[in-house]
C-alpha atoms as a PDB file:
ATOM      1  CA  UNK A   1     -61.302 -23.142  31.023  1.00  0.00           C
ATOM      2  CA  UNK A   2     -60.822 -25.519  28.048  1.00  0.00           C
ATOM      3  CA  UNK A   3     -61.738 -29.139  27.868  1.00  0.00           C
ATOM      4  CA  UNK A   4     -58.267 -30.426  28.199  1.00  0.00           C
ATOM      5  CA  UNK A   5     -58.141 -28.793  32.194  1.00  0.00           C
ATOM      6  CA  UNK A   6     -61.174 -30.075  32.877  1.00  0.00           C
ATOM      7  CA  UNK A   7     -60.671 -33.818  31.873  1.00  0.00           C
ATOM      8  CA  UNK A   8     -57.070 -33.486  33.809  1.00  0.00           C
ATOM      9  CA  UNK A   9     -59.188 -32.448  37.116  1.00  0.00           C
ATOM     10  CA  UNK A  10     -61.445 -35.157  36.562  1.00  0.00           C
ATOM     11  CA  UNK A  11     -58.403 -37.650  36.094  1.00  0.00           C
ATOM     12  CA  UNK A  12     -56.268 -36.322  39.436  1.00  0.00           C
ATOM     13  CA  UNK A  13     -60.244 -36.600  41.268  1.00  0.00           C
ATOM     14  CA  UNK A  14     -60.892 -40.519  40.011  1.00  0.00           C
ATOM     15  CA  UNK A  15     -57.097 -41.377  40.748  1.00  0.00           C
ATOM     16  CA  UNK A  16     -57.524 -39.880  44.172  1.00  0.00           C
ATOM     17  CA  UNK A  17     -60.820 -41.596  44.899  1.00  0.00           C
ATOM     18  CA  UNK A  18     -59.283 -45.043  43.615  1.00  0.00           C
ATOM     19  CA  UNK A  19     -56.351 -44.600  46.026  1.00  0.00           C
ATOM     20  CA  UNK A  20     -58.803 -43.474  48.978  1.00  0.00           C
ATOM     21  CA  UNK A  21     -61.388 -46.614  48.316  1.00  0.00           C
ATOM     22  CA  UNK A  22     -58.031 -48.936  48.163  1.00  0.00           C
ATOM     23  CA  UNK A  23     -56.655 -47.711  51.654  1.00  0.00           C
ATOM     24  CA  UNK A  24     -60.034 -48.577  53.413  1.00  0.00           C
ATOM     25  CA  UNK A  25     -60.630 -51.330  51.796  1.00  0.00           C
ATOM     26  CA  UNK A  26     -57.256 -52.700  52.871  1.00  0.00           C
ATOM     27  CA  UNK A  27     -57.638 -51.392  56.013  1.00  0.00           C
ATOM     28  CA  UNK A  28     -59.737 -54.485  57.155  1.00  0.00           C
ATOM     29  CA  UNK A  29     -56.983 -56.922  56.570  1.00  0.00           C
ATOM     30  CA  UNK A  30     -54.503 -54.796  58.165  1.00  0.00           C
ATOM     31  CA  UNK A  31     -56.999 -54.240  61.398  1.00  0.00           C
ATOM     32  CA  UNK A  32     -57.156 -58.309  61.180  1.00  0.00           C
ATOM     33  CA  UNK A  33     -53.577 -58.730  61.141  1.00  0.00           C
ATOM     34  CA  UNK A  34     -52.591 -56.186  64.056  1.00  0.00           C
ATOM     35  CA  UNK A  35     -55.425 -57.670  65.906  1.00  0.00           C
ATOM     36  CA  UNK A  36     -53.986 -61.278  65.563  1.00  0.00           C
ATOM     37  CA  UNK A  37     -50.221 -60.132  66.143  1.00  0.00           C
ATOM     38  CA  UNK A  38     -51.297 -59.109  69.343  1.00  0.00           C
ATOM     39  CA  UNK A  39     -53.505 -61.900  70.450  1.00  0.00           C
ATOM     40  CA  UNK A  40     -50.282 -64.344  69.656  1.00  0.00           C
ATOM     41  CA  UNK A  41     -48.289 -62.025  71.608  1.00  0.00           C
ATOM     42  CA  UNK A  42     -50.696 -62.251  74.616  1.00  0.00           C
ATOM     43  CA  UNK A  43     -50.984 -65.596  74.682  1.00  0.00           C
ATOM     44  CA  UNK A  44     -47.205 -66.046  74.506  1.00  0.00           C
ATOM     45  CA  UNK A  45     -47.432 -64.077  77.733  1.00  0.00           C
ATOM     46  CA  UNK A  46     -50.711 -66.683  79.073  1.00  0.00           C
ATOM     47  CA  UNK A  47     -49.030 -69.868  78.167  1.00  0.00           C
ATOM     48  CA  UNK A  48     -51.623 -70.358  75.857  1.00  0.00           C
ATOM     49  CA  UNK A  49     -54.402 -70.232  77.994  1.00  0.00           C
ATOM     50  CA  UNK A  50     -57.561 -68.254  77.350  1.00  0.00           C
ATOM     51  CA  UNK A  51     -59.583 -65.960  79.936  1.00  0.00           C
ATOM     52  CA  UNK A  52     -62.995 -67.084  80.269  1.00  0.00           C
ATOM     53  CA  UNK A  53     -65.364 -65.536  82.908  1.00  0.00           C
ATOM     54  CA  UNK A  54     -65.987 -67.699  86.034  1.00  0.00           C
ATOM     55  CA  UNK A  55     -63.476 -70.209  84.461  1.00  0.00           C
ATOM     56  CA  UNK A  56     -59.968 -69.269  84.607  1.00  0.00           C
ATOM     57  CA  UNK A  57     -58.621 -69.541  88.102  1.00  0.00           C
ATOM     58  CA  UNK A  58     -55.623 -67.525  89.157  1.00  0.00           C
ATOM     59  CA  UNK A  59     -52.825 -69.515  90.382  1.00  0.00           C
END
């Protein structure tokens, strides 16, 4: 193999690994946002009102 193939493996492997590290490091914020999507859907359902242990009464 010549040097050009090896410095176009080595550029496909970086670009790859640049994409990968992006996805998980934007998979925090999209975690955070399904995980507050559903908590304002839930408490649409609630009326607002939060479940606390020994607290919340049914009515």
């Amino acid at each position: 193999m010549n040097k050009k193939k090896y410095q176009s493996i080595l550029e496909y492997t970086v670009l790859i690994a640049a994409g990968v590290l992006a996805l998980i490091a934007m998979f925090a914020y999209i975690r955070n946002s399904i995980s507050g999507k559903w908590r304002q859907s839930v408490d649409v359902f609630g009326q607002g009102e939060v479940y606390s242990s020994g607290h919340t009464t049914i009515k």
